[in-house]
PDB file of N, CA and C in Angstrom:
ATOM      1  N   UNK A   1       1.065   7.058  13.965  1.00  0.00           N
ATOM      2  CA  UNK A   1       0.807   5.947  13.084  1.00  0.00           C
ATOM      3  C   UNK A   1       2.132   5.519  12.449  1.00  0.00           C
ATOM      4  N   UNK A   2       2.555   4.055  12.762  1.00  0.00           N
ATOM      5  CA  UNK A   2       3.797   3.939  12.275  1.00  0.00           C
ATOM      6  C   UNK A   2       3.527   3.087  10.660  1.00  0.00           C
ATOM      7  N   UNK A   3       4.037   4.237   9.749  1.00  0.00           N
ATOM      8  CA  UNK A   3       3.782   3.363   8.763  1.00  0.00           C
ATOM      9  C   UNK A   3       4.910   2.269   8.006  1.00  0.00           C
ATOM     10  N   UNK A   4       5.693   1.894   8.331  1.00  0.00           N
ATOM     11  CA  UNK A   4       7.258   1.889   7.776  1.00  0.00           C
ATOM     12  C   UNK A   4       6.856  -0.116   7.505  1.00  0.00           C
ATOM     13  N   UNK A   5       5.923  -0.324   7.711  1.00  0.00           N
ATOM     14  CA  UNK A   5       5.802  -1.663   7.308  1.00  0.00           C
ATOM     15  C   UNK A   5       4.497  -1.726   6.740  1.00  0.00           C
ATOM     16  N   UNK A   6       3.797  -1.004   6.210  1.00  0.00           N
ATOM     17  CA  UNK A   6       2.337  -1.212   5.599  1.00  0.00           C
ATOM     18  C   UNK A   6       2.749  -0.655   3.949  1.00  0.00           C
ATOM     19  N   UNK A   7       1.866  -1.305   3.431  1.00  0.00           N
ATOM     20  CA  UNK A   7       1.480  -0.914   2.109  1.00  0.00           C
ATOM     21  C   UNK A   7       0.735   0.513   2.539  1.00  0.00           C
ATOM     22  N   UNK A   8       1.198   1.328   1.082  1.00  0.00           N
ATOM     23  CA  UNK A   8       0.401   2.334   0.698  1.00  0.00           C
ATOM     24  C   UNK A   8       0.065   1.981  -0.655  1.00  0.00           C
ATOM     25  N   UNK A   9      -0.943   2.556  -0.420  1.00  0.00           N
ATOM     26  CA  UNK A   9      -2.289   2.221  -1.327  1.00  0.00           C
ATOM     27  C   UNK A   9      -3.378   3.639  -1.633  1.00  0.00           C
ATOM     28  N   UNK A  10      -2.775   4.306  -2.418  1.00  0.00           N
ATOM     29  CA  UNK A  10      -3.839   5.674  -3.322  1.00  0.00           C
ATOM     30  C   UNK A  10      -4.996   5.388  -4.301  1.00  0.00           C
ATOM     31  N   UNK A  11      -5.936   5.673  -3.755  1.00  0.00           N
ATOM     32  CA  UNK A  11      -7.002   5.909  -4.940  1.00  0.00           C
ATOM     33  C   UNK A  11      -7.955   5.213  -4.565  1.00  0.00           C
ATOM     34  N   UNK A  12      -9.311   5.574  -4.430  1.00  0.00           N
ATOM     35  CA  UNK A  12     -10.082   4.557  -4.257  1.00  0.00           C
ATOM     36  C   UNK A  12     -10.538   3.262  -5.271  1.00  0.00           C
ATOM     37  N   UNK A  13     -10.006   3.428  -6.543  1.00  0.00           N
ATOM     38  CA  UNK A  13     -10.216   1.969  -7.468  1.00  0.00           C
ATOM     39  C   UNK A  13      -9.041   1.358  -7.054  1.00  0.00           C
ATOM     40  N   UNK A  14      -7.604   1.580  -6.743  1.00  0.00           N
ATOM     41  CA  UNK A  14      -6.775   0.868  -6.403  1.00  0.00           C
ATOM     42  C   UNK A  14      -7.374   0.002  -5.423  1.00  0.00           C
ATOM     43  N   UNK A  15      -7.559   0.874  -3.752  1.00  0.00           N
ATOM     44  CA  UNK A  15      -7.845   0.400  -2.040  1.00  0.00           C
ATOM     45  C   UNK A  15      -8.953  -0.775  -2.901  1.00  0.00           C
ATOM     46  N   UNK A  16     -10.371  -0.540  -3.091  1.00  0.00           N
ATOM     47  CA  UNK A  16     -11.177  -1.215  -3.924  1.00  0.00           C
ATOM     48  C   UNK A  16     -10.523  -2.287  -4.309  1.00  0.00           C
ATOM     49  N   UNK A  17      -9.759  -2.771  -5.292  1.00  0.00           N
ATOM     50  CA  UNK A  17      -9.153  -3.637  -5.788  1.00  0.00           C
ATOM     51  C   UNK A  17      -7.676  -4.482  -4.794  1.00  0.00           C
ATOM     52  N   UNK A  18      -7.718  -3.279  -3.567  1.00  0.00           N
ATOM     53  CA  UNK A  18      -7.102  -4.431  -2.841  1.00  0.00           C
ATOM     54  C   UNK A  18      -7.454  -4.998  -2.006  1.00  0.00           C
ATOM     55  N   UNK A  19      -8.386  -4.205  -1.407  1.00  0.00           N
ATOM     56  CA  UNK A  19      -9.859  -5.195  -0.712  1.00  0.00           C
ATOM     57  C   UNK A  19     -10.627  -6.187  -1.058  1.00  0.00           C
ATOM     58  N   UNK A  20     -10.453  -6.114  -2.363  1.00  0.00           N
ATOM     59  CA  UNK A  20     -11.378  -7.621  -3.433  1.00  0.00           C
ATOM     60  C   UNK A  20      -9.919  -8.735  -3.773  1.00  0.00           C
ATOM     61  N   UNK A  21      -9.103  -8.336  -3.527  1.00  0.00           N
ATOM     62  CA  UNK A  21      -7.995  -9.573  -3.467  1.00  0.00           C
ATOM     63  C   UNK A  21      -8.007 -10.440  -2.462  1.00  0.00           C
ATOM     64  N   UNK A  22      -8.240 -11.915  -2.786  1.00  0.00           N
ATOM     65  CA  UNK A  22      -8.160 -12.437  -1.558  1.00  0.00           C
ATOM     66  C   UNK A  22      -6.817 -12.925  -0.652  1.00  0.00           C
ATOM     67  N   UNK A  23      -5.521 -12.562  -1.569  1.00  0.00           N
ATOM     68  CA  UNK A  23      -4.178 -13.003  -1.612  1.00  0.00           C
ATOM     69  C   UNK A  23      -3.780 -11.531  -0.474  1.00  0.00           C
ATOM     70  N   UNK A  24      -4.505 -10.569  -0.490  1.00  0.00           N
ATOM     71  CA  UNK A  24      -4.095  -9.973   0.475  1.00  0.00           C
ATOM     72  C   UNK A  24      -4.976 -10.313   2.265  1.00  0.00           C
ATOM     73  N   UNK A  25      -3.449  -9.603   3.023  1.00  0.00           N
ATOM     74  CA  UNK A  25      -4.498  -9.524   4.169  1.00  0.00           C
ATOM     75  C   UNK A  25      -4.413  -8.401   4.385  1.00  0.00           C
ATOM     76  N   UNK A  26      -5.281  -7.936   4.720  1.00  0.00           N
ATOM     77  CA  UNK A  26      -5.455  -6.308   4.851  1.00  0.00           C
ATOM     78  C   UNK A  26      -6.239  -5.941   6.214  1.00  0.00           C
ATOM     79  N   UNK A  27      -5.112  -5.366   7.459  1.00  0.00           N
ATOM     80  CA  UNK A  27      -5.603  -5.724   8.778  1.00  0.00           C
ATOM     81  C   UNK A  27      -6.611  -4.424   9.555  1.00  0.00           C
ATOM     82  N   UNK A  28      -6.237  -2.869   8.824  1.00  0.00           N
ATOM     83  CA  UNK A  28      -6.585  -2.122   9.110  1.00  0.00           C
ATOM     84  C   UNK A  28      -6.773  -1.206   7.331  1.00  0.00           C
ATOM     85  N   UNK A  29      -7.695  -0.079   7.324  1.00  0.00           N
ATOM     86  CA  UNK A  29      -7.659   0.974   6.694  1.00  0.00           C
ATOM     87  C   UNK A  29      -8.303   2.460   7.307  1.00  0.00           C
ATOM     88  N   UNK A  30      -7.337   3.486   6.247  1.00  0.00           N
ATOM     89  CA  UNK A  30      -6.790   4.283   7.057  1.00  0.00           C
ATOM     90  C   UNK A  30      -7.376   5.296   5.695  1.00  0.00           C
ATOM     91  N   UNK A  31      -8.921   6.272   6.405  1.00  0.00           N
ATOM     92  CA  UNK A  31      -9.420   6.617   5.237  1.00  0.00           C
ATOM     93  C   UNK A  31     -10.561   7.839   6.191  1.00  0.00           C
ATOM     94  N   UNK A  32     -10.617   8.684   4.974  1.00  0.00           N
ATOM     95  CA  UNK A  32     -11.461  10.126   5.242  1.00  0.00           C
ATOM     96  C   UNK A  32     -12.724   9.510   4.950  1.00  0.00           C
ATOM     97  N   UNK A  33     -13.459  10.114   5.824  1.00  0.00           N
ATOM     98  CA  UNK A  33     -15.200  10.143   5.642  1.00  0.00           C
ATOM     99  C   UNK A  33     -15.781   9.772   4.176  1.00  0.00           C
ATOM    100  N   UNK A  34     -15.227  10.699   3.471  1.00  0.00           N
ATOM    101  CA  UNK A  34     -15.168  10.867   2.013  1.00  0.00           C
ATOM    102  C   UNK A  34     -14.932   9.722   1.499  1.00  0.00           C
ATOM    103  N   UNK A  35     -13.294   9.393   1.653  1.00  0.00           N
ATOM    104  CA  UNK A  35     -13.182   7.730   0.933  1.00  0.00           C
ATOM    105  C   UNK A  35     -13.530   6.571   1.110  1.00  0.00           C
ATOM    106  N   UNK A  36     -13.944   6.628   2.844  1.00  0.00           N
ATOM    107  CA  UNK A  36     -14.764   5.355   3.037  1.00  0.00           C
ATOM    108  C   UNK A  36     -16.051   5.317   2.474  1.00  0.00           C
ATOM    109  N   UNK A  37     -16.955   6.395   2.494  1.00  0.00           N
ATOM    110  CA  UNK A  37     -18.206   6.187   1.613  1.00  0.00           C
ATOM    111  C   UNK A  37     -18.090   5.705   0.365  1.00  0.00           C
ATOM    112  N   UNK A  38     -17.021   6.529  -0.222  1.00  0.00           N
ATOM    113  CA  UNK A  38     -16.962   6.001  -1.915  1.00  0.00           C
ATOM    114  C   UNK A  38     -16.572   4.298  -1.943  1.00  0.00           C
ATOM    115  N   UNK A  39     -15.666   4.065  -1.022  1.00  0.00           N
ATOM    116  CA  UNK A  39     -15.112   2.627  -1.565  1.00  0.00           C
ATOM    117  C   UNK A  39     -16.244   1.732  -1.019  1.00  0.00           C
ATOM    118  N   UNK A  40     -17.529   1.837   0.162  1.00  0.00           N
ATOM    119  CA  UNK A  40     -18.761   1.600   0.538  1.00  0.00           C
ATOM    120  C   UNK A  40     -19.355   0.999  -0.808  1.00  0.00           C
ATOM    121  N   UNK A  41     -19.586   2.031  -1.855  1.00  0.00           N
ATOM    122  CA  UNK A  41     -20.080   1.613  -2.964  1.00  0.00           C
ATOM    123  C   UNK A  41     -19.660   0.823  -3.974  1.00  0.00           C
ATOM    124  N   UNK A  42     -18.188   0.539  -3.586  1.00  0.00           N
ATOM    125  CA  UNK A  42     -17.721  -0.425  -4.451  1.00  0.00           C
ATOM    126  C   UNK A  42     -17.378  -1.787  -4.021  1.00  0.00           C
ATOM    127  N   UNK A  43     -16.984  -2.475  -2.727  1.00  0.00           N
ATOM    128  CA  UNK A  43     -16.978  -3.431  -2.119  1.00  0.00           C
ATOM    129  C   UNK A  43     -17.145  -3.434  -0.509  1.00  0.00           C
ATOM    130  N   UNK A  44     -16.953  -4.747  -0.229  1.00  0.00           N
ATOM    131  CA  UNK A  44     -17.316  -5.004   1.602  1.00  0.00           C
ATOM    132  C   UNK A  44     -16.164  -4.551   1.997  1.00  0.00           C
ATOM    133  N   UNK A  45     -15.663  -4.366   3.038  1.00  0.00           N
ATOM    134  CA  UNK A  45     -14.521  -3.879   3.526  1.00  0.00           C
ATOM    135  C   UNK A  45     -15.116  -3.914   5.270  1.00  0.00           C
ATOM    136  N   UNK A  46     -16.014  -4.860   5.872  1.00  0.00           N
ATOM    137  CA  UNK A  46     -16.836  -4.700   6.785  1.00  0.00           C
ATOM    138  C   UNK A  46     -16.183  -5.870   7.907  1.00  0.00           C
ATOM    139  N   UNK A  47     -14.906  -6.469   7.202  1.00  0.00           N
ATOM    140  CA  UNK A  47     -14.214  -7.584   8.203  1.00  0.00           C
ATOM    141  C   UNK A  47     -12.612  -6.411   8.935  1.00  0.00           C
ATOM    142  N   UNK A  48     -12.689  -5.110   8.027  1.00  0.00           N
ATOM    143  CA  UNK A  48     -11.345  -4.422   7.981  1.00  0.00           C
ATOM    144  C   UNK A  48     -11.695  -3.232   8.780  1.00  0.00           C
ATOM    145  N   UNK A  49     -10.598  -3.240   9.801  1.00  0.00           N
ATOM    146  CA  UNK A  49     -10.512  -2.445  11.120  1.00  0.00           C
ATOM    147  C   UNK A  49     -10.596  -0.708  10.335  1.00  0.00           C
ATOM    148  N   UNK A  50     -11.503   0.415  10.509  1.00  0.00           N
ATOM    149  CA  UNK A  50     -10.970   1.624   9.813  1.00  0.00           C
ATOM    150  C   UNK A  50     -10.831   2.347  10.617  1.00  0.00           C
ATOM    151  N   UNK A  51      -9.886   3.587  10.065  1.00  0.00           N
ATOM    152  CA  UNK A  51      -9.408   4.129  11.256  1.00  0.00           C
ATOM    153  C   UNK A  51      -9.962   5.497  10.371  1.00  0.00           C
ATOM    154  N   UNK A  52     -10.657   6.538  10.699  1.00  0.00           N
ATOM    155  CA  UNK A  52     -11.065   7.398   9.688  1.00  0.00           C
ATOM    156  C   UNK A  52     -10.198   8.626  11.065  1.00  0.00           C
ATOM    157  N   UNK A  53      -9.701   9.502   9.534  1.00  0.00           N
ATOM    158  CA  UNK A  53      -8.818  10.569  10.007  1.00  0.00           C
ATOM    159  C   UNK A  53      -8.945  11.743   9.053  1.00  0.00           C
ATOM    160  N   UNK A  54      -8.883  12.950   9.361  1.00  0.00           N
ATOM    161  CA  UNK A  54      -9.253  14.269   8.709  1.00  0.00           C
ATOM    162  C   UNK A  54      -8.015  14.141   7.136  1.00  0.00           C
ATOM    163  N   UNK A  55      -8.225  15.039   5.856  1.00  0.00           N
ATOM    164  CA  UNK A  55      -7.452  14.503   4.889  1.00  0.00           C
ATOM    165  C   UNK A  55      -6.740  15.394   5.149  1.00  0.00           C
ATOM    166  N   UNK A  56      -6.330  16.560   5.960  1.00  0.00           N
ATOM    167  CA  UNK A  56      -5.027  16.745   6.119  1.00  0.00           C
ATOM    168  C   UNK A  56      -4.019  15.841   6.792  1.00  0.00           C
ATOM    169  N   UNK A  57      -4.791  15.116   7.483  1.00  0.00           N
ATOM    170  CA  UNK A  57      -3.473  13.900   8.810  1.00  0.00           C
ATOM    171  C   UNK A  57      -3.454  12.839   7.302  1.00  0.00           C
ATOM    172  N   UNK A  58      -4.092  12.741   6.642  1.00  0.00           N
ATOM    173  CA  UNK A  58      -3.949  11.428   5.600  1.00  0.00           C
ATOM    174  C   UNK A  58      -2.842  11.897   4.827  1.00  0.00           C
ATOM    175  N   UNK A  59      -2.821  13.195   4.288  1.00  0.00           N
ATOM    176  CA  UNK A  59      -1.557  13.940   3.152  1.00  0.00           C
ATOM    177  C   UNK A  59      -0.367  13.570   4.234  1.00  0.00           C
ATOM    178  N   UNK A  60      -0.270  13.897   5.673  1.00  0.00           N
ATOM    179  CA  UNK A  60       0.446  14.393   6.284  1.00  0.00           C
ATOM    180  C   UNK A  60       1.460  13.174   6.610  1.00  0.00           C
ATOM    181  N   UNK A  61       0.845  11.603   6.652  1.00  0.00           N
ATOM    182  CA  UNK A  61       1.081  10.577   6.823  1.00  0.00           C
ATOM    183  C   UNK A  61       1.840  10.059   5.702  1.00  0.00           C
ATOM    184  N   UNK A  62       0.625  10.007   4.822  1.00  0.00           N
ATOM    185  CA  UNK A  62       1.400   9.813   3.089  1.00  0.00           C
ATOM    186  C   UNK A  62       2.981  10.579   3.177  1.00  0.00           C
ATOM    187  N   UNK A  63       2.782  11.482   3.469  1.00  0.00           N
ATOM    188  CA  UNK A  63       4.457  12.532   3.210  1.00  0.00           C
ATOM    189  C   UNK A  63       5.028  11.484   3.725  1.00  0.00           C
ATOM    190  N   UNK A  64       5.085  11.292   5.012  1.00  0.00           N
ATOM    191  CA  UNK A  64       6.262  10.691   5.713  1.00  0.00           C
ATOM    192  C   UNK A  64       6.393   9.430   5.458  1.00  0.00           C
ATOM    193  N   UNK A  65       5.346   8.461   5.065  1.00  0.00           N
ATOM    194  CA  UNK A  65       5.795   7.156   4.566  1.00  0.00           C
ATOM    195  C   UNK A  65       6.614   7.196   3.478  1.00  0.00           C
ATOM    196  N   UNK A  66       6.826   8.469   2.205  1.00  0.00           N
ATOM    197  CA  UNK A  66       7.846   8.599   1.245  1.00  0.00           C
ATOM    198  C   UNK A  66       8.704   9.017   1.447  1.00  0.00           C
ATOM    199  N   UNK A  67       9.075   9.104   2.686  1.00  0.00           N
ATOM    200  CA  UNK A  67      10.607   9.795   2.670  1.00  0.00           C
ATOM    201  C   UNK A  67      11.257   8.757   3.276  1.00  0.00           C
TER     202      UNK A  67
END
């Protein structure tokens, strides 16, 4: 997963709130079982490609987009 040109985006009230922006485009998300259910309950996200991945590959990703 090359992240070196995407937004990162932590937390599900953040992702939530950038999914309800309409100033964004937001082409894919990149989320555990877990966080897609939760953000489920807070908005549509049903036009946005997801790519669901275990939350160790999510920590593991996060690392390397900060360095």
């Amino acid at each position: 997963m090359d992240m070196s040109d995407l937004d990162l985006i932590i937390g599900v009230h953040s992702v939530a709130a950038a999914l309800k922006n309409p100033k964004r485009n937001i082409k894919k998300l990149v989320a555990t079982e877990e966080g897609r259910d939760e953000l489920r309950k807070k908005c549509d996200f049903s036009k946005v490609d997801v790519q669901l991945v275990s939350s160790h590959k999510l920590q593991e990703e996060a690392k390397k987009s900060l360095q």
